[in-house]
C-alpha atoms as a PDB file:
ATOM      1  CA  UNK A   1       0.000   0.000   0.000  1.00  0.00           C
ATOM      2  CA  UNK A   2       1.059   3.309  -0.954  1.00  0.00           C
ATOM      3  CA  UNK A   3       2.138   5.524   1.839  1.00  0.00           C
ATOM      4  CA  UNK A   4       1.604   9.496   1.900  1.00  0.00           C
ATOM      5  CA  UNK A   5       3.649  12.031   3.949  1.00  0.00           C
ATOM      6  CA  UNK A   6       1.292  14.983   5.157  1.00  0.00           C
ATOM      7  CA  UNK A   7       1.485  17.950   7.477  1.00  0.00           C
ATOM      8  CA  UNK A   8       0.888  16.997  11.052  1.00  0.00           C
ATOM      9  CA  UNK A   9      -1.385  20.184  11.286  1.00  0.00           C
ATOM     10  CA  UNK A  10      -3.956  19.168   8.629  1.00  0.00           C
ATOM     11  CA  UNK A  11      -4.177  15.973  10.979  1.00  0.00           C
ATOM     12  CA  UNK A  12      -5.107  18.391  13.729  1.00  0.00           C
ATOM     13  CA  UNK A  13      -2.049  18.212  15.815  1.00  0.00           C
ATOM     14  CA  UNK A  14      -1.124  21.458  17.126  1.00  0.00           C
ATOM     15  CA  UNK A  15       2.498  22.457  15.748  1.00  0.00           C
ATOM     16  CA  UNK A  16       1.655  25.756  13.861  1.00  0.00           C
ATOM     17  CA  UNK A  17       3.977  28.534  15.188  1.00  0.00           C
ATOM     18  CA  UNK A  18       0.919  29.884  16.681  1.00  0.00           C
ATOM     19  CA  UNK A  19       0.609  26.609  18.508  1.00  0.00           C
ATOM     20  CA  UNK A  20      -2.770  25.674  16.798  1.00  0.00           C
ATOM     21  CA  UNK A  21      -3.568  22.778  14.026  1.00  0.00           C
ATOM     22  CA  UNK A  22      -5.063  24.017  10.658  1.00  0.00           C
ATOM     23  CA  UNK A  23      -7.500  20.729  10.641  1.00  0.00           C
ATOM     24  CA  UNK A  24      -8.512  19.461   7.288  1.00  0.00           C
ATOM     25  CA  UNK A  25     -11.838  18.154   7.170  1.00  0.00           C
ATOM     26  CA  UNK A  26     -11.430  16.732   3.458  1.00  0.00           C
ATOM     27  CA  UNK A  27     -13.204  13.219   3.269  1.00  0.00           C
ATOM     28  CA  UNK A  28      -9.970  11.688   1.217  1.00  0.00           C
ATOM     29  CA  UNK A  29      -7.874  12.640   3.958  1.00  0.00           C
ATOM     30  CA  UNK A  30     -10.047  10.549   6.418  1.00  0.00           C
ATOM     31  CA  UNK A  31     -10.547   7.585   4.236  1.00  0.00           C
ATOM     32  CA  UNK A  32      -6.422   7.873   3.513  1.00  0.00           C
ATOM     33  CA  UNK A  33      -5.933   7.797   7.279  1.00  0.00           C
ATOM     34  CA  UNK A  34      -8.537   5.296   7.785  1.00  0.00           C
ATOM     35  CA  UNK A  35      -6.515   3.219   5.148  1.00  0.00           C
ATOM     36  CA  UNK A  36      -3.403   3.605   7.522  1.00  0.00           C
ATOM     37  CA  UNK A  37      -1.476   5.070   4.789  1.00  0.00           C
ATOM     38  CA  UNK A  38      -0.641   8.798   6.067  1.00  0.00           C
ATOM     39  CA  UNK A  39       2.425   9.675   8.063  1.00  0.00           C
ATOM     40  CA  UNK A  40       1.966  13.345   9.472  1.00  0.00           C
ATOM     41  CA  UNK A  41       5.264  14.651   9.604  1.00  0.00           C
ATOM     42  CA  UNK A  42       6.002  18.898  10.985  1.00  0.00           C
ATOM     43  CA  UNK A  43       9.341  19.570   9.512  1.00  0.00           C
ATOM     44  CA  UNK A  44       9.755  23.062  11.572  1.00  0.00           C
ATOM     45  CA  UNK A  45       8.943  21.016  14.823  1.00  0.00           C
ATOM     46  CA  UNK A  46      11.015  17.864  13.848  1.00  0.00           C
ATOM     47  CA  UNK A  47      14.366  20.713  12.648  1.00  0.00           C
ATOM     48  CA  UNK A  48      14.129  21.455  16.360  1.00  0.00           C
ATOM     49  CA  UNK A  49      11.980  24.805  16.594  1.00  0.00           C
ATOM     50  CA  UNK A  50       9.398  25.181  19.669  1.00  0.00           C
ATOM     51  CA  UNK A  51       5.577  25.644  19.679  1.00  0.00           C
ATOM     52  CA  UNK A  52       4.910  28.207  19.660  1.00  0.00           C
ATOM     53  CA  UNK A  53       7.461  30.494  17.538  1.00  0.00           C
ATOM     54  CA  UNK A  54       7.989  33.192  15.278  1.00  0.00           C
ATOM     55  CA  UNK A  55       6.345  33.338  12.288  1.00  0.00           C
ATOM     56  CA  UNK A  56       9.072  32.635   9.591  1.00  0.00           C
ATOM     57  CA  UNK A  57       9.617  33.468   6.023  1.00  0.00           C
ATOM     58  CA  UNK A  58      11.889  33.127   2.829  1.00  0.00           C
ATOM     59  CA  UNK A  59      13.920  36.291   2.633  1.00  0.00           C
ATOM     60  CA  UNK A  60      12.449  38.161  -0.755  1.00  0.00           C
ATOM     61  CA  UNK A  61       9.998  35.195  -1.096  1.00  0.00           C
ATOM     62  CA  UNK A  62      13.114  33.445  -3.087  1.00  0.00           C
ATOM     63  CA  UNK A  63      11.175  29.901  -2.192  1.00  0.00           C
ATOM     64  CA  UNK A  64      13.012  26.939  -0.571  1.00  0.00           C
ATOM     65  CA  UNK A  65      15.012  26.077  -3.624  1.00  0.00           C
ATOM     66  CA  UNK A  66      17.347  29.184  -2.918  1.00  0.00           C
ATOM     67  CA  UNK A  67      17.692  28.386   0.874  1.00  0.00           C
ATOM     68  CA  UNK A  68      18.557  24.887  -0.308  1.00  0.00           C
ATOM     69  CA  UNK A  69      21.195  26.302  -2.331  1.00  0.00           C
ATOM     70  CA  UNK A  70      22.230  28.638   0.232  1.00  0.00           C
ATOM     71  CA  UNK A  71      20.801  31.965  -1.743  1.00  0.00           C
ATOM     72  CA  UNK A  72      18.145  33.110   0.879  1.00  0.00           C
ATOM     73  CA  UNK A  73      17.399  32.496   4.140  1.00  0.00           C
ATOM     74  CA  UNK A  74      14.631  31.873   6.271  1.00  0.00           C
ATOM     75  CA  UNK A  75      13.637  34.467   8.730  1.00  0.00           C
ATOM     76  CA  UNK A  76      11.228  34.714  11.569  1.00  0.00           C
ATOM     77  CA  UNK A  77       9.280  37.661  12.140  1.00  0.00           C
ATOM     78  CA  UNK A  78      11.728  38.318  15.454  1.00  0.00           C
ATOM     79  CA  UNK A  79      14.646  39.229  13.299  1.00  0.00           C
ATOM     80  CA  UNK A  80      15.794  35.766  13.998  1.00  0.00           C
ATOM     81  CA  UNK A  81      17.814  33.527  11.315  1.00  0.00           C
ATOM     82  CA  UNK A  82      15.786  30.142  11.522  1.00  0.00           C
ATOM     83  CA  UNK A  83      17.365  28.498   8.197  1.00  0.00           C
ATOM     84  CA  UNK A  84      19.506  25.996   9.794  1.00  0.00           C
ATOM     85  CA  UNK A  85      16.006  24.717  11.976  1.00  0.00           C
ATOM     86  CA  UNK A  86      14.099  24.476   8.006  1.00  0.00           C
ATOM     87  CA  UNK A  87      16.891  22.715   6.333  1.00  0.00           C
ATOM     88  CA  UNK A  88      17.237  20.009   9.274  1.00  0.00           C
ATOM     89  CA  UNK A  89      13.259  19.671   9.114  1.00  0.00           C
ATOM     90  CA  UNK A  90      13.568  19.298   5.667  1.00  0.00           C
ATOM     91  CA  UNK A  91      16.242  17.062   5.831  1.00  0.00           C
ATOM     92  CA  UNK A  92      13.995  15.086   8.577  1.00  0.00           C
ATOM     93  CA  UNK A  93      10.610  15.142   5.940  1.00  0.00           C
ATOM     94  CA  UNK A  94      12.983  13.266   3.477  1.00  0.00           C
ATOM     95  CA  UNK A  95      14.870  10.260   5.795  1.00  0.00           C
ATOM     96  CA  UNK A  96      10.953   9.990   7.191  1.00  0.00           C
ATOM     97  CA  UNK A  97       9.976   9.539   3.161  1.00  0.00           C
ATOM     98  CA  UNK A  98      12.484   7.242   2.354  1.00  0.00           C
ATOM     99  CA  UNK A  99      11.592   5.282   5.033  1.00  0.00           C
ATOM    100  CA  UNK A 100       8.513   4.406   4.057  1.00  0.00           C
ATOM    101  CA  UNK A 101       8.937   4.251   0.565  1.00  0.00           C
ATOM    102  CA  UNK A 102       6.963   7.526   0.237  1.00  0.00           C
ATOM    103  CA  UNK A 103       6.426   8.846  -3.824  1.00  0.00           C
ATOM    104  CA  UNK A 104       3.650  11.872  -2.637  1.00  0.00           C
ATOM    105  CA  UNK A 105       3.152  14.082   0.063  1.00  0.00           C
ATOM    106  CA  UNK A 106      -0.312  16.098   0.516  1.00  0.00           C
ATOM    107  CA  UNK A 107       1.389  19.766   2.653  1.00  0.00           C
ATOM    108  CA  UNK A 108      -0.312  22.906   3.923  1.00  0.00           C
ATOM    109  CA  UNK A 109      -0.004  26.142   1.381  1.00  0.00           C
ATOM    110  CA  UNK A 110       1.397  29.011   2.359  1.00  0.00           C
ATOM    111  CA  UNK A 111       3.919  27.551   4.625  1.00  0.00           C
ATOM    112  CA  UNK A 112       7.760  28.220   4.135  1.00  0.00           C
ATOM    113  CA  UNK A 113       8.299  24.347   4.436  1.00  0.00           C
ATOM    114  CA  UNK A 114       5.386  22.861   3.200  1.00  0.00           C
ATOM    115  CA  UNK A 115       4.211  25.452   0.228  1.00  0.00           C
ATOM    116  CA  UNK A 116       4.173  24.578  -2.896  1.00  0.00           C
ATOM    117  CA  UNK A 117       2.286  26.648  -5.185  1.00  0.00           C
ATOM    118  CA  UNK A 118       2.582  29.909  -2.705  1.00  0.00           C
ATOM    119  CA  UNK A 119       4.969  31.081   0.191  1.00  0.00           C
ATOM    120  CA  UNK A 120       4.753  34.405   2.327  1.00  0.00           C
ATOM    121  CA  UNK A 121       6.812  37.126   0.425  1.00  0.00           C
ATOM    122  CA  UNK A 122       8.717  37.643   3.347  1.00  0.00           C
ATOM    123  CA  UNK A 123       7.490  41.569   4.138  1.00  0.00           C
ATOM    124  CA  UNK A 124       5.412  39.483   7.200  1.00  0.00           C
ATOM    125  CA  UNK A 125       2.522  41.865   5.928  1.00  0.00           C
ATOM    126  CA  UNK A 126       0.397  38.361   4.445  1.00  0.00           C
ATOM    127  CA  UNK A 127       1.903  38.950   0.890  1.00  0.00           C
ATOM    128  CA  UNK A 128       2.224  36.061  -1.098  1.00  0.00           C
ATOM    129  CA  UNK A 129       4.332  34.919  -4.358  1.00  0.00           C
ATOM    130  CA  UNK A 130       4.675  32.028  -6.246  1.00  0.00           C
ATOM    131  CA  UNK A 131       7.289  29.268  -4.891  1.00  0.00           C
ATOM    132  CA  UNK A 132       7.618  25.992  -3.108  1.00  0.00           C
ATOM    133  CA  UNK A 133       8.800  25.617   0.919  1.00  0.00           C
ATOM    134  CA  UNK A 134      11.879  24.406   1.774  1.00  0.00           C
ATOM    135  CA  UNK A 135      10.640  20.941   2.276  1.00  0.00           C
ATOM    136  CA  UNK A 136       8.361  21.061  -0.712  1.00  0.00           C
ATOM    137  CA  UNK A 137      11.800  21.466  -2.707  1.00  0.00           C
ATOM    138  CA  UNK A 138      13.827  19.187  -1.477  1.00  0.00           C
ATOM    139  CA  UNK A 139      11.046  16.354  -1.380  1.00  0.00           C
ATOM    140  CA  UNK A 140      10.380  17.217  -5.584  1.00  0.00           C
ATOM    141  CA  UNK A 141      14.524  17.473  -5.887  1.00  0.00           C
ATOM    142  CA  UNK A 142      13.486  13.660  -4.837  1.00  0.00           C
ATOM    143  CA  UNK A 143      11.231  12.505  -7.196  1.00  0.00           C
ATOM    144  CA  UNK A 144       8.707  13.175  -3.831  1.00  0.00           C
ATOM    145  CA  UNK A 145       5.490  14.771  -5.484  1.00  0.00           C
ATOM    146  CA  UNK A 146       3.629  17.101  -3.238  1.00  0.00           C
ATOM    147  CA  UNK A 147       0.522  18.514  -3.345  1.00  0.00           C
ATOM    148  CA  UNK A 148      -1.413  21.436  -1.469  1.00  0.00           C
ATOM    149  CA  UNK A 149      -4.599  20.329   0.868  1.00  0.00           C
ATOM    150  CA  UNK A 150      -6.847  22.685  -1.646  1.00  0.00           C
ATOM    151  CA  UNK A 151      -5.477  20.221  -4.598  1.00  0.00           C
ATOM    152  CA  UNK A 152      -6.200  16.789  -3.535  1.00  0.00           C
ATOM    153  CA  UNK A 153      -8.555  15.607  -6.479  1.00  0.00           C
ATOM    154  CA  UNK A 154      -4.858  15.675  -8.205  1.00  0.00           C
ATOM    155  CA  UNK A 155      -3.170  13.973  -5.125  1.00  0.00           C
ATOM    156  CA  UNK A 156      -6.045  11.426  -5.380  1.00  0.00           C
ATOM    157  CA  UNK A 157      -5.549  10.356  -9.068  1.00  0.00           C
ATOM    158  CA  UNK A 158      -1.749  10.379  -8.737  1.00  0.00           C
ATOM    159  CA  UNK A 159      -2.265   8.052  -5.920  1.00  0.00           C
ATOM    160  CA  UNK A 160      -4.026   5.850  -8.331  1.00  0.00           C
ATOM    161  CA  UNK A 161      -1.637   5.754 -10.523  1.00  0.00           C
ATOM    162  CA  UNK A 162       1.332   4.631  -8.054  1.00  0.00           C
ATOM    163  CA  UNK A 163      -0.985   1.983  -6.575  1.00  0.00           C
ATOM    164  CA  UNK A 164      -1.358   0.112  -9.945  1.00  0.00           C
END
């Protein structure tokens, strides 16, 4: 059975940086955990930052490609440089991946690990652009596909096609 990584706060555990869960309520979701085939996984928590925290975000919204390549940082909204925390927790999404064979990953938008269409701009003033989380990246630089919780009809029928 095909396995699927997924935020730990769409599961409802409470590892935001505001210390709540962002609980999905998506039907495919329930039947996947039903199924036994999720992992939640919080890469910020697991790369060793508290609950709650700073908000963080990509320097310039450069996306978690350039902090993997060591073009951008991650900041939180304290001033404070939190990249080495997002690399480890990406590094941590991956090994928890490859361990159980994982090929897709379902992550919450918006976030500067798990984003993948969208990330903060990093002004901290709710801006968006277009770009991946530092997780997001280094999962896809993996042959890991990840989609957003709004985009699971996709995740759904890629799922289909790894379980054939």
């Amino acid at each position: 059975m095909e396995r699927i990584l997924v935020s730990a706060c769409l599961m409802g555990r409470r590892v935001r940086y505001d210390g709540r869960a962002k609980t999905s309520a998506d039907a495919r979701l329930a039947t996947w955990r039903e199924e036994g085939r999720l992992v939640p996984h919080c890469p910020e928590v697991s790369g060793g930052l508290p609950i709650p925290r700073p908000a963080a975000e990509i320097e310039g919204g450069a996306g978690g490609a350039a902090v993997l390549s060591g073009a951008a940082r991650v900041l939180a909204s304290d001033g404070s440089d939190v990249t080495a925390e997002f690399l480890a927790g990406a590094r941590s999404a991956l090994a928890v991946a490859r361990s159980h064979g994982i090929r897709l990953a379902v992550l919450k938008e918006g976030s500067p690990s798990c984003g993948a269409l969208s990330i903060y701009d990093g002004t901290f003033s709710g801006g968006r652009s277009p770009g991946q989380g530092v997780t997001t990246a280094l999962l896809e630089q993996h042959g890991i596909r990840v989609f957003t919780e709004d985009h699971l009809d996709e995740a759904a029928d890629y799922l289909r096609t790894l379980d054939t």
